[in-house]
PDB file of N, CA and C in Angstrom:
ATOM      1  N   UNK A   1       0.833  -1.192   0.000  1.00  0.00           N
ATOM      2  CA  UNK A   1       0.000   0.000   0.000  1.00  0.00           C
ATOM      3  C   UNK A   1       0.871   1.248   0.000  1.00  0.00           C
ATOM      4  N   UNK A   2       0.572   2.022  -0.537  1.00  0.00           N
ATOM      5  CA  UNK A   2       1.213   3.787  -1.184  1.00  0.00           C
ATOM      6  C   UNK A   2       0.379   4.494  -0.592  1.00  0.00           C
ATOM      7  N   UNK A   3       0.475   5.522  -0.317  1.00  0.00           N
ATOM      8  CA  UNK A   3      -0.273   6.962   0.163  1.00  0.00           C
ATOM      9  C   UNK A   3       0.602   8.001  -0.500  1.00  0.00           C
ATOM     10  N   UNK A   4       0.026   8.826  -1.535  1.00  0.00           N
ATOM     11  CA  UNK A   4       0.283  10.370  -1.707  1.00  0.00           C
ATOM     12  C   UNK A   4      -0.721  11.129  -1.992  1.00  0.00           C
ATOM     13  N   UNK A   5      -0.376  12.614  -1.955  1.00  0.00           N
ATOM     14  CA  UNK A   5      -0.824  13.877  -1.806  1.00  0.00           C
ATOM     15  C   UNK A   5      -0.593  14.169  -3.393  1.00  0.00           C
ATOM     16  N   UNK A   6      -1.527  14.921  -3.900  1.00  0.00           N
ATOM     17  CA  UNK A   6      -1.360  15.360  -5.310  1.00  0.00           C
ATOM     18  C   UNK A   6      -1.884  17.038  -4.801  1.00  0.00           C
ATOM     19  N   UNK A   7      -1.277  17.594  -5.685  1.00  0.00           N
ATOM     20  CA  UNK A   7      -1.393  18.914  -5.562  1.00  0.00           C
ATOM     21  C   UNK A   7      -1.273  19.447  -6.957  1.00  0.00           C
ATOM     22  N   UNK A   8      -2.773  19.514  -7.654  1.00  0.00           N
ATOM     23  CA  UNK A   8      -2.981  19.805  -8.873  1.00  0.00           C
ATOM     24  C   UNK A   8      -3.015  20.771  -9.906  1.00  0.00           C
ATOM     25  N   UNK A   9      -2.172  21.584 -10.749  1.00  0.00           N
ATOM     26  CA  UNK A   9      -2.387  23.044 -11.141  1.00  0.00           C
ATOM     27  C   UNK A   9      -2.550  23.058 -12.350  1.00  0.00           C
ATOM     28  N   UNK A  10      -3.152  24.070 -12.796  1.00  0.00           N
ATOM     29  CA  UNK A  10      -3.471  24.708 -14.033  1.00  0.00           C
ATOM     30  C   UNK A  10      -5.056  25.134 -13.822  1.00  0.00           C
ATOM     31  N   UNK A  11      -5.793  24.893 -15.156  1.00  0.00           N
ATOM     32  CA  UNK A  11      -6.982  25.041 -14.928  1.00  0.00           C
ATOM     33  C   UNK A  11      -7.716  23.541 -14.853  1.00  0.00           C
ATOM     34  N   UNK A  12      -7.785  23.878 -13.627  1.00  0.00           N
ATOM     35  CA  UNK A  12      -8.393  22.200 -13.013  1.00  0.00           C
ATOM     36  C   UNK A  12      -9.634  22.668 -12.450  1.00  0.00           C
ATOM     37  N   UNK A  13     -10.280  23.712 -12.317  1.00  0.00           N
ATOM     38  CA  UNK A  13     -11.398  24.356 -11.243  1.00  0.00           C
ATOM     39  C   UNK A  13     -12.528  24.927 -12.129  1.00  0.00           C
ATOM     40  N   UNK A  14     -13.557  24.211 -11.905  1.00  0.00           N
ATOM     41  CA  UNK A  14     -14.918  24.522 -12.937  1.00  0.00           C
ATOM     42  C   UNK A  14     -14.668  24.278 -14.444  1.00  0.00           C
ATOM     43  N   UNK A  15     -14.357  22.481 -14.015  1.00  0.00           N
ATOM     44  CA  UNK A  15     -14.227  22.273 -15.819  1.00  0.00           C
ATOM     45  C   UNK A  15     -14.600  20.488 -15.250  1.00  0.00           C
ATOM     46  N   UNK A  16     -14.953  20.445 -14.487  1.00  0.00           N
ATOM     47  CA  UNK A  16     -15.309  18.753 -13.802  1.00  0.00           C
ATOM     48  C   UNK A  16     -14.061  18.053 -13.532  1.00  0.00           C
ATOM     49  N   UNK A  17     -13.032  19.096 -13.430  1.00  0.00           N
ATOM     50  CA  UNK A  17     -11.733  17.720 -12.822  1.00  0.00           C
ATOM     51  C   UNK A  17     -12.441  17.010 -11.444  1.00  0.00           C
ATOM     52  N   UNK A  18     -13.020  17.576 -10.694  1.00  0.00           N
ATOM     53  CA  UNK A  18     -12.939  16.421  -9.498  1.00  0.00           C
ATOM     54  C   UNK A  18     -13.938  15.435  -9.236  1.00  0.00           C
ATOM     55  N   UNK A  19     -14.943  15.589 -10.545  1.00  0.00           N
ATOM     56  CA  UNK A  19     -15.820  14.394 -10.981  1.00  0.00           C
ATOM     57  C   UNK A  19     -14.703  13.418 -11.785  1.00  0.00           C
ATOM     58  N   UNK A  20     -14.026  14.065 -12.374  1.00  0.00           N
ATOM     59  CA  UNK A  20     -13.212  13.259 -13.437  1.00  0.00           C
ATOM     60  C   UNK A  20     -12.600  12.212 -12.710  1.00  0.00           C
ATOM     61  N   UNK A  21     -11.675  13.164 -11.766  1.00  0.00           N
ATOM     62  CA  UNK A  21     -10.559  12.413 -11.044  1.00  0.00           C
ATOM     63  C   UNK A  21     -11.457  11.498 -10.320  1.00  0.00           C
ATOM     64  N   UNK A  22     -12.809  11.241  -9.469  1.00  0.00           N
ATOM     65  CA  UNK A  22     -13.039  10.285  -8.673  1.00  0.00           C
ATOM     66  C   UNK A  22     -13.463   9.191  -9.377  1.00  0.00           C
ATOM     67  N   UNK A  23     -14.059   9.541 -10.692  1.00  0.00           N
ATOM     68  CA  UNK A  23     -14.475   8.489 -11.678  1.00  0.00           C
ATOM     69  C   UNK A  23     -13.593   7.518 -11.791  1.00  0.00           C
ATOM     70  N   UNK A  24     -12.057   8.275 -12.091  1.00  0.00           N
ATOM     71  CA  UNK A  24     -10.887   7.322 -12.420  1.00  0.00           C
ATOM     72  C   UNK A  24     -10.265   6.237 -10.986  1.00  0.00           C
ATOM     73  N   UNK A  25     -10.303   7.118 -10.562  1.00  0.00           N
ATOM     74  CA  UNK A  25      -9.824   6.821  -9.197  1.00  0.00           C
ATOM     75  C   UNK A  25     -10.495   5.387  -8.122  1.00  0.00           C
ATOM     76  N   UNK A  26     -12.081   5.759  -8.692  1.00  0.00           N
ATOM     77  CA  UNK A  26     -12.903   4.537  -8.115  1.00  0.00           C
ATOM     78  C   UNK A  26     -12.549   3.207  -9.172  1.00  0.00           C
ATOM     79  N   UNK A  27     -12.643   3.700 -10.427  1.00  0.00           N
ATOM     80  CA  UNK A  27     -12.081   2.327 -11.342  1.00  0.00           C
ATOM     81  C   UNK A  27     -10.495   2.008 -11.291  1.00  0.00           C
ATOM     82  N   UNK A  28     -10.426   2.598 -10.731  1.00  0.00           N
ATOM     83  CA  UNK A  28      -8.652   2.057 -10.222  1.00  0.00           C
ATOM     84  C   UNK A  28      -8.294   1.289  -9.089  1.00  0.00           C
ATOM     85  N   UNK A  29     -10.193   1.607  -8.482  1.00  0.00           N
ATOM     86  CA  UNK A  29      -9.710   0.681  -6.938  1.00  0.00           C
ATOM     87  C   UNK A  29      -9.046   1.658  -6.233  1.00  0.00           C
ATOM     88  N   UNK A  30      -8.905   2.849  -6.384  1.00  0.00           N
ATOM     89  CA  UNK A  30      -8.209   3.463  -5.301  1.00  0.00           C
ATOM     90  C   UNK A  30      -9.150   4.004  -3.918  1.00  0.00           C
ATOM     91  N   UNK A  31      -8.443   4.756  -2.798  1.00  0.00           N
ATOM     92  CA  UNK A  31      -9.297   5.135  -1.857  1.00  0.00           C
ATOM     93  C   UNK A  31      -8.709   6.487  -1.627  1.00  0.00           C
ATOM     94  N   UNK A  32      -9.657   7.562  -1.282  1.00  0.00           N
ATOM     95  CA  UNK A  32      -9.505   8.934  -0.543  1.00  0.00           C
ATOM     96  C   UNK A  32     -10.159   9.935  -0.754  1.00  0.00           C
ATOM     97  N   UNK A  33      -9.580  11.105  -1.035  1.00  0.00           N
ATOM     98  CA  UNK A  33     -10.109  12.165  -1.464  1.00  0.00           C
ATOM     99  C   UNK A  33      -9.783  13.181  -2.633  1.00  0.00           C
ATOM    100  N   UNK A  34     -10.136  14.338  -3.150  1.00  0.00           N
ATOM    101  CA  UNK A  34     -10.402  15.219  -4.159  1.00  0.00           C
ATOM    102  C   UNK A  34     -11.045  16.266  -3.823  1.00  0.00           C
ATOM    103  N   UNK A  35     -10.173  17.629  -3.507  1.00  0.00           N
ATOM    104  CA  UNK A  35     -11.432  18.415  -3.203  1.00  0.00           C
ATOM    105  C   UNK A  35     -10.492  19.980  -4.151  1.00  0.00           C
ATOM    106  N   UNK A  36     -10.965  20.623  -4.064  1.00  0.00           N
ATOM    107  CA  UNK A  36     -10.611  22.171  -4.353  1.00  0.00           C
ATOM    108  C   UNK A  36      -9.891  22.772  -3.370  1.00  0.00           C
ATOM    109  N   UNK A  37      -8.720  23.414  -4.197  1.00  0.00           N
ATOM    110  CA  UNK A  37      -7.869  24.209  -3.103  1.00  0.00           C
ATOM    111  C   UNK A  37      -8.163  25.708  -3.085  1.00  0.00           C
ATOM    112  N   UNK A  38      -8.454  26.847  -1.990  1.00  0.00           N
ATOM    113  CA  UNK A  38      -8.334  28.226  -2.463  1.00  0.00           C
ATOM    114  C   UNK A  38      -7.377  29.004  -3.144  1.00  0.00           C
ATOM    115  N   UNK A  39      -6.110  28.548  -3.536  1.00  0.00           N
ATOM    116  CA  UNK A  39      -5.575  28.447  -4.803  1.00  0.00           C
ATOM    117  C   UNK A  39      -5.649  28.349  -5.935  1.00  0.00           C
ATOM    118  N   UNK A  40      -6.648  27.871  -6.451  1.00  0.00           N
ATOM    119  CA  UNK A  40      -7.377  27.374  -7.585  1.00  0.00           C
ATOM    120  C   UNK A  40      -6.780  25.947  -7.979  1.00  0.00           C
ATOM    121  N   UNK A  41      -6.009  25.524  -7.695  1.00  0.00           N
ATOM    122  CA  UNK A  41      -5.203  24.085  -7.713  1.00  0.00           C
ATOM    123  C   UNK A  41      -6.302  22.850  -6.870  1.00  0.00           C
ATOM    124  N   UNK A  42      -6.065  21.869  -7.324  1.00  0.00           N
ATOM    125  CA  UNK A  42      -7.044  20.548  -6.706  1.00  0.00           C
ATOM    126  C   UNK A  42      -6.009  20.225  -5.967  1.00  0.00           C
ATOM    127  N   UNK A  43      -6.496  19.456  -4.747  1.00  0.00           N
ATOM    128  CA  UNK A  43      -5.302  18.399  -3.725  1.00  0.00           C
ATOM    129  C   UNK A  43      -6.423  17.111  -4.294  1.00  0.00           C
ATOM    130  N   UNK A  44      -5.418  15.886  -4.093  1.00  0.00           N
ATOM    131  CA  UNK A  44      -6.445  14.709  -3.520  1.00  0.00           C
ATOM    132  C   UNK A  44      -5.030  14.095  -3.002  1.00  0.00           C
ATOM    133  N   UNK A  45      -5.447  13.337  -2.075  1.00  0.00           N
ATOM    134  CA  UNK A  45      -4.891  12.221  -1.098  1.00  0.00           C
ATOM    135  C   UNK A  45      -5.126  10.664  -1.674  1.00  0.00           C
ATOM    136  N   UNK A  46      -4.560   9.482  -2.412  1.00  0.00           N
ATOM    137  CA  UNK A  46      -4.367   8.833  -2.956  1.00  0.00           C
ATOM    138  C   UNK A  46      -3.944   7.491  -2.222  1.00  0.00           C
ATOM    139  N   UNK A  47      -4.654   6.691  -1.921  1.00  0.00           N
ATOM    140  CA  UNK A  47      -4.100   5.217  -1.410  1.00  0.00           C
ATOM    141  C   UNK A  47      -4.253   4.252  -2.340  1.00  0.00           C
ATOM    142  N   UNK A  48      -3.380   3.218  -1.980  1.00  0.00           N
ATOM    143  CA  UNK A  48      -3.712   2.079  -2.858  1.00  0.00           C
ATOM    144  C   UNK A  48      -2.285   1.425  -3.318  1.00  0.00           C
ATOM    145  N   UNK A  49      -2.625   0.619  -4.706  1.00  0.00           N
ATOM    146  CA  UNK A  49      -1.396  -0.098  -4.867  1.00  0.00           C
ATOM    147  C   UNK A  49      -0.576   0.895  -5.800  1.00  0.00           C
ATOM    148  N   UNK A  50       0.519   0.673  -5.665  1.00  0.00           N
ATOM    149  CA  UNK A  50       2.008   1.408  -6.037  1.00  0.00           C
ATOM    150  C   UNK A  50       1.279   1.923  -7.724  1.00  0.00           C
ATOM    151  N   UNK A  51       1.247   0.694  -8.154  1.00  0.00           N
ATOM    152  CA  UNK A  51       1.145   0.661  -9.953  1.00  0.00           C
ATOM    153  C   UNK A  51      -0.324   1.307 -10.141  1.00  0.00           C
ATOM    154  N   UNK A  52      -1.374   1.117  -9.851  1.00  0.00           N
ATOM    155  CA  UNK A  52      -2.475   2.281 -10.100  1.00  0.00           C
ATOM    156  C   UNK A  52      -2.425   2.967  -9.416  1.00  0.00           C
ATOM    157  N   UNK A  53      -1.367   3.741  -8.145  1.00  0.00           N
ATOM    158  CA  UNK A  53      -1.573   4.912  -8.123  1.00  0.00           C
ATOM    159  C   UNK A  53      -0.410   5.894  -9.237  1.00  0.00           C
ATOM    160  N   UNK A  54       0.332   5.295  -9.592  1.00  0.00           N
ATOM    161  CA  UNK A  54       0.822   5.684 -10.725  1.00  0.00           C
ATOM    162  C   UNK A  54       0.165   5.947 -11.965  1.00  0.00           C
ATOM    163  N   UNK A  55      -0.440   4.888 -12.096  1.00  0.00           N
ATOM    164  CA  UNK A  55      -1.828   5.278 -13.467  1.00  0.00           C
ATOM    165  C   UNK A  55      -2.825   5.959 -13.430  1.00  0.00           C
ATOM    166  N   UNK A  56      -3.014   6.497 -12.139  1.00  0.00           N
ATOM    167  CA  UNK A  56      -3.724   7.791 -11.711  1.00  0.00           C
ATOM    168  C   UNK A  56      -3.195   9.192 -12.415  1.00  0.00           C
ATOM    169  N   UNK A  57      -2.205   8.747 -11.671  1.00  0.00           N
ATOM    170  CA  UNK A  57      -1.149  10.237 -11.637  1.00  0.00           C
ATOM    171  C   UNK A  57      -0.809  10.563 -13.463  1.00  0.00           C
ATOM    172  N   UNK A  58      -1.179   9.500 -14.198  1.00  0.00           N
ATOM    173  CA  UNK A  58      -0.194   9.708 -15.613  1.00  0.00           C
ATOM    174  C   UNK A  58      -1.899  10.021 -16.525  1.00  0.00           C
ATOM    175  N   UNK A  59      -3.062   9.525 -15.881  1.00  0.00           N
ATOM    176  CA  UNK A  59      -4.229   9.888 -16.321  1.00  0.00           C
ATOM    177  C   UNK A  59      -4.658  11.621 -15.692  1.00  0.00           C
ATOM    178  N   UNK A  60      -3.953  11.775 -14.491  1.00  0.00           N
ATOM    179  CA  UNK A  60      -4.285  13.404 -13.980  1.00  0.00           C
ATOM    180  C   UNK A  60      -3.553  14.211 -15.233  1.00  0.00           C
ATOM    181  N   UNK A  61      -2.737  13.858 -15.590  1.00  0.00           N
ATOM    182  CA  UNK A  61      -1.689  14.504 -16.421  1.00  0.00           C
ATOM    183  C   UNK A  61      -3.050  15.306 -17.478  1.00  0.00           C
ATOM    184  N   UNK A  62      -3.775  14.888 -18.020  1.00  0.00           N
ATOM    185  CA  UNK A  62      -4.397  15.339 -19.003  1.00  0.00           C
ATOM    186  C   UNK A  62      -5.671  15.642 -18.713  1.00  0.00           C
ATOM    187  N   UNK A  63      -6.038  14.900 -17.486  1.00  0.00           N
ATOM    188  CA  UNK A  63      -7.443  15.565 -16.626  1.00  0.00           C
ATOM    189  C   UNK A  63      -9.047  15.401 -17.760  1.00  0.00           C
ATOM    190  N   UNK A  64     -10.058  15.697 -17.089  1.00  0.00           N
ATOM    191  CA  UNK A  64     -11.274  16.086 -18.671  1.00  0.00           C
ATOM    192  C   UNK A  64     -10.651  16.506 -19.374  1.00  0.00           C
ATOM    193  N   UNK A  65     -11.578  17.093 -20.690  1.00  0.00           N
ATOM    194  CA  UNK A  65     -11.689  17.659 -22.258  1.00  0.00           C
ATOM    195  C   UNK A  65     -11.224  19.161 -21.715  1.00  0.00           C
ATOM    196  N   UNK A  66     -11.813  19.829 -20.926  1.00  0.00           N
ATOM    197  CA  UNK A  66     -11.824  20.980 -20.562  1.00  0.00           C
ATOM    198  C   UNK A  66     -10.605  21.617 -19.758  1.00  0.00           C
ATOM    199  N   UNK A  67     -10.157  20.806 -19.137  1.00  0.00           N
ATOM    200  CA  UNK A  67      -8.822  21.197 -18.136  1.00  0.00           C
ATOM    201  C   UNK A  67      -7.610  21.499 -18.802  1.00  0.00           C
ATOM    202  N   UNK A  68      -6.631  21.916 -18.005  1.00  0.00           N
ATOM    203  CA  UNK A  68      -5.371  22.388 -18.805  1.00  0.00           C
ATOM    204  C   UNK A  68      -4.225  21.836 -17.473  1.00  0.00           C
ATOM    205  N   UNK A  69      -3.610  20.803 -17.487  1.00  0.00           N
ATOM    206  CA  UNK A  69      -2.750  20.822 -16.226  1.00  0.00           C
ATOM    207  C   UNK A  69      -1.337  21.011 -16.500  1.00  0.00           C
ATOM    208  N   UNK A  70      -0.987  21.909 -15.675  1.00  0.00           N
ATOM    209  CA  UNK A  70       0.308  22.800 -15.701  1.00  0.00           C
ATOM    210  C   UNK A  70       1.156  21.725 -14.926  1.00  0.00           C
ATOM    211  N   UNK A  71       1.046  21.414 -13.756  1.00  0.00           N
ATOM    212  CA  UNK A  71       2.037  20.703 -12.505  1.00  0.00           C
ATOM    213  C   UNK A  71       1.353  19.761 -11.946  1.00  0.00           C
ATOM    214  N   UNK A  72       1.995  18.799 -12.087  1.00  0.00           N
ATOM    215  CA  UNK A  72       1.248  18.017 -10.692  1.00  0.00           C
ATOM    216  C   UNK A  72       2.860  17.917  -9.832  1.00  0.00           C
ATOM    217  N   UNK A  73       2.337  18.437  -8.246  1.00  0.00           N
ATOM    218  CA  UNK A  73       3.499  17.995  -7.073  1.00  0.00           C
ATOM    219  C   UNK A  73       2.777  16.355  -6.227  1.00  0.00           C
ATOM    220  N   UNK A  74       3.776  15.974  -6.196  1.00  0.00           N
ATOM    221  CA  UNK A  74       3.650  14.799  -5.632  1.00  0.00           C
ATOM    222  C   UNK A  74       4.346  14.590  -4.535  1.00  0.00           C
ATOM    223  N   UNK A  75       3.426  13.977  -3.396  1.00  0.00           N
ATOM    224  CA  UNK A  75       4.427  14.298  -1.959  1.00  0.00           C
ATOM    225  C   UNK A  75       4.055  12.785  -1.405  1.00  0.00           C
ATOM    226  N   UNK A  76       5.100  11.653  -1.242  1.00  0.00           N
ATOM    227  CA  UNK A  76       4.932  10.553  -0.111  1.00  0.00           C
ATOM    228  C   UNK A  76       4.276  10.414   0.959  1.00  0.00           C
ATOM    229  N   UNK A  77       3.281   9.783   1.757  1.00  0.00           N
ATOM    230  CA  UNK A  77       2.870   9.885   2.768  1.00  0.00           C
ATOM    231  C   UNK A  77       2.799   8.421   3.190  1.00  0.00           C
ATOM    232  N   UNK A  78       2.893   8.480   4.707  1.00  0.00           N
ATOM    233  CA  UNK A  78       3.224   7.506   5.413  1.00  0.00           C
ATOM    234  C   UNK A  78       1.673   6.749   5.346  1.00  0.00           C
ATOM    235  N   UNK A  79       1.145   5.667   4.593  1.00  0.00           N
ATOM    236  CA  UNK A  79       0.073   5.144   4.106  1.00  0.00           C
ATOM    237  C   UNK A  79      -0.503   4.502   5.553  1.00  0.00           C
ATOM    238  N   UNK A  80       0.309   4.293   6.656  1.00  0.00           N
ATOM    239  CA  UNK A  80      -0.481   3.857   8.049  1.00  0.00           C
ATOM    240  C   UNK A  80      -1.175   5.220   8.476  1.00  0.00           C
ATOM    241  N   UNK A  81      -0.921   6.063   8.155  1.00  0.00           N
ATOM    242  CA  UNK A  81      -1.637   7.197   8.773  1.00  0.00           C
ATOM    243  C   UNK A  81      -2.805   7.894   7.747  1.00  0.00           C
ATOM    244  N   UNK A  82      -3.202   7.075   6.990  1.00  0.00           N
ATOM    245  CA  UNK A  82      -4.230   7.391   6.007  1.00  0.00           C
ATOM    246  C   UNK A  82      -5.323   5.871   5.412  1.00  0.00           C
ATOM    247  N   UNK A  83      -6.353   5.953   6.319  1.00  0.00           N
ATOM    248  CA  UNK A  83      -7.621   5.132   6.018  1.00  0.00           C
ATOM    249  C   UNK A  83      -8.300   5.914   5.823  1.00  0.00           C
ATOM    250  N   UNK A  84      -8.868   4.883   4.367  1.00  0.00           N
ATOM    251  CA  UNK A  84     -10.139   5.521   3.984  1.00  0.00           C
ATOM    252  C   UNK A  84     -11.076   4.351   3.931  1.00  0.00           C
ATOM    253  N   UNK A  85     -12.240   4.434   3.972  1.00  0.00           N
ATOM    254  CA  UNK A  85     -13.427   3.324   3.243  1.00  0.00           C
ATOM    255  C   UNK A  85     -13.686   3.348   1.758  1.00  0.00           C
ATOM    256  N   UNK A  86     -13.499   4.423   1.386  1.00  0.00           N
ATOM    257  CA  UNK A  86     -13.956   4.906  -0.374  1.00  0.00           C
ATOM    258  C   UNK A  86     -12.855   5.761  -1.134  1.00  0.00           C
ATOM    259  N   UNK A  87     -13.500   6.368  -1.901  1.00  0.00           N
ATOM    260  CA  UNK A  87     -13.041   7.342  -2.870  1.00  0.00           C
ATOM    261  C   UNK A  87     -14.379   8.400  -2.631  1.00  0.00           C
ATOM    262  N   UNK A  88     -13.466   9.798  -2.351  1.00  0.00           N
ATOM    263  CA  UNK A  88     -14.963  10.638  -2.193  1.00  0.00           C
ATOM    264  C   UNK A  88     -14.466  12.597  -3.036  1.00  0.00           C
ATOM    265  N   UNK A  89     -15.543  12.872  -2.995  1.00  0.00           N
ATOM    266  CA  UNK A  89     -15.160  14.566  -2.676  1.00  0.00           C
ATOM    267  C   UNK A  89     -15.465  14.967  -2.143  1.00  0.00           C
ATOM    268  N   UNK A  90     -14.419  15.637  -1.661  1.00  0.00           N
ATOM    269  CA  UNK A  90     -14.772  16.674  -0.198  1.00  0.00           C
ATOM    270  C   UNK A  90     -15.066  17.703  -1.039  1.00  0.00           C
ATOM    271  N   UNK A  91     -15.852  18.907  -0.324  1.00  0.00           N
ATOM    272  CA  UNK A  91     -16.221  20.344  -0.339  1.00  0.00           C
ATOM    273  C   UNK A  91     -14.726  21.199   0.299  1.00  0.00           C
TER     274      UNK A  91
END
């Protein structure tokens, strides 16, 4: 099990990235969250296995039809300190 932090930029905000991203994310089997940053950048928090959370990350790359992604930062997290039951969005 993997745990990271995505920290999403460009135009990711009012174009359905964080419908997008949970769509993918639930068919990946993954677990966590997706929400909007006051930045205009998306975070989501990412568990799961090594290799689809990688195929996450290479599907964020291009996001919906509508999005434009500039950066994704990617930060390690210690995966014992992150349970989830699902895949969700937060507000």
């Amino acid at each position: 099990m993997q745990a990271v932090k995505l920290t999403i930029s460009g135009k990711v905000q009012k174009v359905g990235y964080r419908n997008w991203f949970e769509s993918h994310a639930l068919e990946l089997g993954l677990k966590g969250y997706v929400r909007n940053l006051p930045t205009s950048q998306v975070e989501a928090i990412v568990v799961g296995d090594r290799e689809k959370i990688q195929e996450m990350i290479s599907r964020s790359k291009q996001g919906p039809v509508h999005a434009d992604v500039t950066d994704i930062q990617r930060l390690e997290l210690n995966s014992a300190e992150y349970q989830f039951e699902d895949f969700q969005i937060r507000r």
